[in-house]
N, C-alpha and C. Protein backbone atom coordinates (compact mmCIF):
# COMPACT_ATOMS: atom_id res chain seq x y z
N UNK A 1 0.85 -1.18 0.00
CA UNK A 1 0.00 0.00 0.00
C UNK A 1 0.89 1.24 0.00
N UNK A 2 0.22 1.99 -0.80
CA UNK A 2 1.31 3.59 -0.97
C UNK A 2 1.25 4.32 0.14
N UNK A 3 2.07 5.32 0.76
CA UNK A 3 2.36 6.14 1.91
C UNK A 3 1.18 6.97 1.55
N UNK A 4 0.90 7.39 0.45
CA UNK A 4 -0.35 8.61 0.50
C UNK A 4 -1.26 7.54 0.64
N UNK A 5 -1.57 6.69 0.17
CA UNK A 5 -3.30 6.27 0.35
C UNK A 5 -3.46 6.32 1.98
N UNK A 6 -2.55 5.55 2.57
CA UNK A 6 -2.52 5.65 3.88
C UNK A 6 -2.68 6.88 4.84
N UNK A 7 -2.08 8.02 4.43
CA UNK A 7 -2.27 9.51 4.86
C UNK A 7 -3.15 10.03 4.42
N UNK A 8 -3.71 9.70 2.95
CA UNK A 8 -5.49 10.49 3.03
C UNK A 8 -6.14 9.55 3.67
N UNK A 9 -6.26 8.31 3.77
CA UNK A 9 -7.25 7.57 4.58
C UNK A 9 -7.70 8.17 5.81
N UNK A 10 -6.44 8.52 6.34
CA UNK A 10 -6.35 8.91 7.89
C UNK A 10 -7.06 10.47 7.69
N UNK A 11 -6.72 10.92 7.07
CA UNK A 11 -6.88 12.65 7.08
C UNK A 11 -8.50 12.61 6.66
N UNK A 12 -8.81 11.78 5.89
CA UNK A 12 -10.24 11.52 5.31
C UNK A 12 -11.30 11.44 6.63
N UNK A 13 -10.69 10.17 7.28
CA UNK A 13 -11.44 9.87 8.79
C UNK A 13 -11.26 10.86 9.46
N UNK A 14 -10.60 11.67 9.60
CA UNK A 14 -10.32 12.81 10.61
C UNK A 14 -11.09 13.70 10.56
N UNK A 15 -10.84 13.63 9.04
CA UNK A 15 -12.04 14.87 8.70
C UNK A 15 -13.69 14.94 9.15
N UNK A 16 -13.44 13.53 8.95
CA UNK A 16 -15.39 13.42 9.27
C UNK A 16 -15.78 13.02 10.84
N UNK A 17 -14.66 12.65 11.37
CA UNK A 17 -14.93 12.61 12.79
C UNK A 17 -14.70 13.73 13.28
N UNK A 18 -14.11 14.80 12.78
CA UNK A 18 -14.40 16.15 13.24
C UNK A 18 -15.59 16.73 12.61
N UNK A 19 -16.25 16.62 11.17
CA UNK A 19 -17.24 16.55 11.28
C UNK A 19 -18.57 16.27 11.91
N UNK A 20 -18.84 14.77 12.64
CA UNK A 20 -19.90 14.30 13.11
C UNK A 20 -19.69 15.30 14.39
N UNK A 21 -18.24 15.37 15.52
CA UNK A 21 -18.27 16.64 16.52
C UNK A 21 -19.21 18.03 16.58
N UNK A 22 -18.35 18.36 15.31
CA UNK A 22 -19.45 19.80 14.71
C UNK A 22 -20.39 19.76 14.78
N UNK A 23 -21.15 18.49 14.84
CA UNK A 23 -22.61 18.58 14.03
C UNK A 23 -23.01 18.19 15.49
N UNK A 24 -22.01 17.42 16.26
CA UNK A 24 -22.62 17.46 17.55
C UNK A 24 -23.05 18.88 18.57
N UNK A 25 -22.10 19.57 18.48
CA UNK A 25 -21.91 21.33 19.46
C UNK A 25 -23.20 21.60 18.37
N UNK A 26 -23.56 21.60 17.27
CA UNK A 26 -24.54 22.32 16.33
C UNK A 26 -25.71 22.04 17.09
N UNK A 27 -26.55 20.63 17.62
CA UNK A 27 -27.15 20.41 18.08
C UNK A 27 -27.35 20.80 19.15
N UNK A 28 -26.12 20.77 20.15
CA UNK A 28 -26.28 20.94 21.77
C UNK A 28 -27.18 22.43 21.61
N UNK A 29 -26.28 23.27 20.79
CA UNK A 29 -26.34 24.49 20.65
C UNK A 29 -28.17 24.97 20.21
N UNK A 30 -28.75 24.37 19.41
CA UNK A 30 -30.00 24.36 19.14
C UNK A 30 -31.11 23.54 19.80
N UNK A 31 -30.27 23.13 21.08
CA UNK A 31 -31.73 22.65 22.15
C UNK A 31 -32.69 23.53 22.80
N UNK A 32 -33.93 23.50 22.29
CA UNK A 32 -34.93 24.60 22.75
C UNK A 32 -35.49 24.05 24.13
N UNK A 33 -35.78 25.37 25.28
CA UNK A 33 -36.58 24.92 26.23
C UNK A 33 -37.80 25.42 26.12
N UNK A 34 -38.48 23.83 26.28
CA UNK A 34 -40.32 23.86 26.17
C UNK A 34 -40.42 23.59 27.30
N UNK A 35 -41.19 24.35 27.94
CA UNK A 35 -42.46 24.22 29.45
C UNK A 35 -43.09 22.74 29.28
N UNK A 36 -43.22 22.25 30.31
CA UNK A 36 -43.72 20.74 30.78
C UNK A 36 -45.18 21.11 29.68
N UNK A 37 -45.92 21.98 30.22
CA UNK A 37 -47.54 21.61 29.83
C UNK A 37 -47.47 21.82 28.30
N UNK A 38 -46.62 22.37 27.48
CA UNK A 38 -46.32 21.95 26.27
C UNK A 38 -45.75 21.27 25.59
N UNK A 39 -44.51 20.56 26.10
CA UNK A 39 -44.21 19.39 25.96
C UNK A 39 -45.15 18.25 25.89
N UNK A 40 -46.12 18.11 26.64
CA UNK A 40 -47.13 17.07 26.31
C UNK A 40 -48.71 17.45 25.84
N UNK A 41 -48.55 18.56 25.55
CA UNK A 41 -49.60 18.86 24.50
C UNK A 41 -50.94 19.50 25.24
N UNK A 42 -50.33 19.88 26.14
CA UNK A 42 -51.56 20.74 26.75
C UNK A 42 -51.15 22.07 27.05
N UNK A 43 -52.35 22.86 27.68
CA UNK A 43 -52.15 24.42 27.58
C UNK A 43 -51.26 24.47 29.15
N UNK A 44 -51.61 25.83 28.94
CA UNK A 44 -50.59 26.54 30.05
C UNK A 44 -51.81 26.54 31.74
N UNK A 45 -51.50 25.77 32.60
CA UNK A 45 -52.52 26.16 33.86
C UNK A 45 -52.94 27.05 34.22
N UNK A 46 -53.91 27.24 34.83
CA UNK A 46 -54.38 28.36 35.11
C UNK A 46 -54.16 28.74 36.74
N UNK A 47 -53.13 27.35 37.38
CA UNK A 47 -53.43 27.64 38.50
C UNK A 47 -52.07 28.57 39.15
N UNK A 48 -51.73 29.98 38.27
CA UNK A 48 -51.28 30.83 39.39
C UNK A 48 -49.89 30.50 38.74
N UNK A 49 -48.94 31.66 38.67
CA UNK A 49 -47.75 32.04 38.59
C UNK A 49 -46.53 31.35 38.98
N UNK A 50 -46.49 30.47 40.04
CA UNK A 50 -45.53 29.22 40.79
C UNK A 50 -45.79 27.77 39.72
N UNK A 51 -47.20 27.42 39.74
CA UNK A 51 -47.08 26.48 38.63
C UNK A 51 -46.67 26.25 37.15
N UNK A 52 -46.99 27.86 36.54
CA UNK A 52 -46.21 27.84 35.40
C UNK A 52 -44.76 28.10 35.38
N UNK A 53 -44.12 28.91 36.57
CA UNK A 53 -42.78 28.68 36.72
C UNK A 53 -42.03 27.19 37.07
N UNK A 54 -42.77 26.44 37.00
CA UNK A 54 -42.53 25.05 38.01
C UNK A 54 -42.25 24.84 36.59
N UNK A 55 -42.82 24.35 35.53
CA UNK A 55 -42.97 23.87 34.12
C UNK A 55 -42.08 24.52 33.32
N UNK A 56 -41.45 25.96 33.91
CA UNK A 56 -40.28 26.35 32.83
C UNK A 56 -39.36 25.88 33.52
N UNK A 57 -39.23 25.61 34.56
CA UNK A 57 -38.26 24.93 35.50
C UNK A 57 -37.56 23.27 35.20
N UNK A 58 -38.68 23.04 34.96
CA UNK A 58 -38.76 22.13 34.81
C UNK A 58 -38.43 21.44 33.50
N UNK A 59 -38.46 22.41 32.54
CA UNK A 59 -38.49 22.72 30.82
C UNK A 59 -36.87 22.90 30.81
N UNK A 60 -36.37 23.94 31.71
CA UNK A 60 -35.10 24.10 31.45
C UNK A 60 -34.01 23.48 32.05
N UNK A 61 -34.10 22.33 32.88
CA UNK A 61 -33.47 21.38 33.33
C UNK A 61 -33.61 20.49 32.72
N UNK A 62 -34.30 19.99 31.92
CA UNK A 62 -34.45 19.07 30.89
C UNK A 62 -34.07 19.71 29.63
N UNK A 63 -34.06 20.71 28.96
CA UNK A 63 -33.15 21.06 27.73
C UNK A 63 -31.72 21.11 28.15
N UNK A 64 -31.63 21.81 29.49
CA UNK A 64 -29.69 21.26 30.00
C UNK A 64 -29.13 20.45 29.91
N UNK A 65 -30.04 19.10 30.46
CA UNK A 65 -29.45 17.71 30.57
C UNK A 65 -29.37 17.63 29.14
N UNK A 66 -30.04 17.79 28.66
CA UNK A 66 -30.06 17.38 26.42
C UNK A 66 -28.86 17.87 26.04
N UNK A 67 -28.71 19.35 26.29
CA UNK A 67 -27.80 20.18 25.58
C UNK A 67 -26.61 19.44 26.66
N UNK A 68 -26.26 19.31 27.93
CA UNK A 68 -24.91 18.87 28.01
C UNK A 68 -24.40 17.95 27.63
N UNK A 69 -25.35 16.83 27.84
CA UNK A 69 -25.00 15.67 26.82
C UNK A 69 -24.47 15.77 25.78
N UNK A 70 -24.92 16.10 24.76
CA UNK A 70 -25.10 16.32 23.57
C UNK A 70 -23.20 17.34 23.84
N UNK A 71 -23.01 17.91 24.62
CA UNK A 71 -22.00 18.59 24.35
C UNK A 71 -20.73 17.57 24.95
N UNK A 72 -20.96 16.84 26.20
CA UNK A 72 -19.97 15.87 26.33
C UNK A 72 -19.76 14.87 25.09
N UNK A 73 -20.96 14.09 24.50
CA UNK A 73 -20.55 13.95 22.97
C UNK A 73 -19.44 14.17 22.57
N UNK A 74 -19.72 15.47 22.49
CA UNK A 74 -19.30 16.92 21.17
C UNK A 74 -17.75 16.52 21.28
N UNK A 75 -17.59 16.47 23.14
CA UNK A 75 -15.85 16.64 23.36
C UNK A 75 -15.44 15.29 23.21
N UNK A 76 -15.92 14.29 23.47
CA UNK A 76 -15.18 13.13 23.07
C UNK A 76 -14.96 13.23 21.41
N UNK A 77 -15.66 13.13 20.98
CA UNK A 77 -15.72 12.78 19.31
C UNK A 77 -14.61 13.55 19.08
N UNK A 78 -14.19 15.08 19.55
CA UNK A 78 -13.15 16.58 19.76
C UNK A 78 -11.90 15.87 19.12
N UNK A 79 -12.13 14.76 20.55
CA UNK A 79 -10.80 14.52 21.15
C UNK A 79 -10.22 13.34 20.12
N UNK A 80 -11.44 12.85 19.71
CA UNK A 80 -10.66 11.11 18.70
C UNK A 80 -10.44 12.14 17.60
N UNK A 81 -11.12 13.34 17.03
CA UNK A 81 -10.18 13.74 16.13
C UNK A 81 -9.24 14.45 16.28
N UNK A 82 -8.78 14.89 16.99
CA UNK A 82 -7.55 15.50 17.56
C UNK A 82 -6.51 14.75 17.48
N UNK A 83 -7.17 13.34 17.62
CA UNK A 83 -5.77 12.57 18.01
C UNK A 83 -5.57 11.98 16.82
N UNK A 84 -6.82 11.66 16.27
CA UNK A 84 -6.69 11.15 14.32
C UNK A 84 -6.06 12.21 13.79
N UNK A 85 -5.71 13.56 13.78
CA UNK A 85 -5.00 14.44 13.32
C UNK A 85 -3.64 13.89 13.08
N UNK A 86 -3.10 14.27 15.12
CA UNK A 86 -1.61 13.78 15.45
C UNK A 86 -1.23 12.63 14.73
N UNK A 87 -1.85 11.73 14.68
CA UNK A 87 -1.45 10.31 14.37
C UNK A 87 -1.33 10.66 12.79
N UNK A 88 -2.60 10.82 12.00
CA UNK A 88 -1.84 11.61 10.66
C UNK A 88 -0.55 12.24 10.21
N UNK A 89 -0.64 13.27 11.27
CA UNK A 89 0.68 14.18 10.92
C UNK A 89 1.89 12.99 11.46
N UNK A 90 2.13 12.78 12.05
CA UNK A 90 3.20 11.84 12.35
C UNK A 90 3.68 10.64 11.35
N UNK A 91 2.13 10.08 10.91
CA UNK A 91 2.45 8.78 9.82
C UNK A 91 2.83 9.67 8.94
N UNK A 92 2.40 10.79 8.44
CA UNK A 92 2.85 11.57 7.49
C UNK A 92 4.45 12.20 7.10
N UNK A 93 4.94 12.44 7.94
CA UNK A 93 5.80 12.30 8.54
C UNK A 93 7.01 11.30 8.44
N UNK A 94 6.21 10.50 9.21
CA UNK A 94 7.64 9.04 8.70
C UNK A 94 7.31 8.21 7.93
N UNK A 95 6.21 7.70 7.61
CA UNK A 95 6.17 6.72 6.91
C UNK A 95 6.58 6.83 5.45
N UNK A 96 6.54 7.84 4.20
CA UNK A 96 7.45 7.74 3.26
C UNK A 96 8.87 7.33 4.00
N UNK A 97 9.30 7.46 4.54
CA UNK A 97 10.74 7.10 4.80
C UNK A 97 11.07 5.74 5.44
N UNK A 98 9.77 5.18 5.56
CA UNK A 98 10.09 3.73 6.51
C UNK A 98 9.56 3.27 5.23
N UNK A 99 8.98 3.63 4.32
CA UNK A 99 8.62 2.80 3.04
C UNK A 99 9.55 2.76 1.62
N UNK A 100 10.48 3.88 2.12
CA UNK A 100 11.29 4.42 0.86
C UNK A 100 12.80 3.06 1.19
């Protein structure tokens, strides 16, 4: 196998595992918070100012947990391409010369 096929392979995967990342932070980033009583398809209560705060409360601790997730994701996936980089640049690096 040739030294380049081997170095775009790698740079190829890198690329898109820094891709799928991106697309992960894209998501975290576009988690909307919906109020409980709209989340399941009903209106807003009528019973008084504490209960509908309870439901955005409640709305926005549940888009957090989504969005952090979604952002711990983000940093692992970060990190395998970070390191699919290094490992690129390095085979890049030596391997014409361990093949030459």
């Amino acid at each position: 196998m040739k030294a380049t096929t081997i170095i775009d392979s790698l740079a190829v995967l890198t690329a898109f595992v820094g891709f799928y990342a991106a697309k992960l932070w894209l998501r975290s980033s576009k988690v909307s918070i919906i109020p409980m009583w709209a989340k399941y398809g009903g209106i807003e209560q009528a019973g008084g100012e504490s209960q509908s705060n309870s439901d955005w409360i409640a709305g926005i601790i549940e888009a957090s947990s989504e969005a952090s997730e979604l952002n711990q994701r983000a940093a692992r996936w970060t990190a395998v391409s970070v390191g699919l980089g290094a490992i690129t640049t390095i085979v890049s690096a030596v391997l014409p010369y361990v093949l030459s």
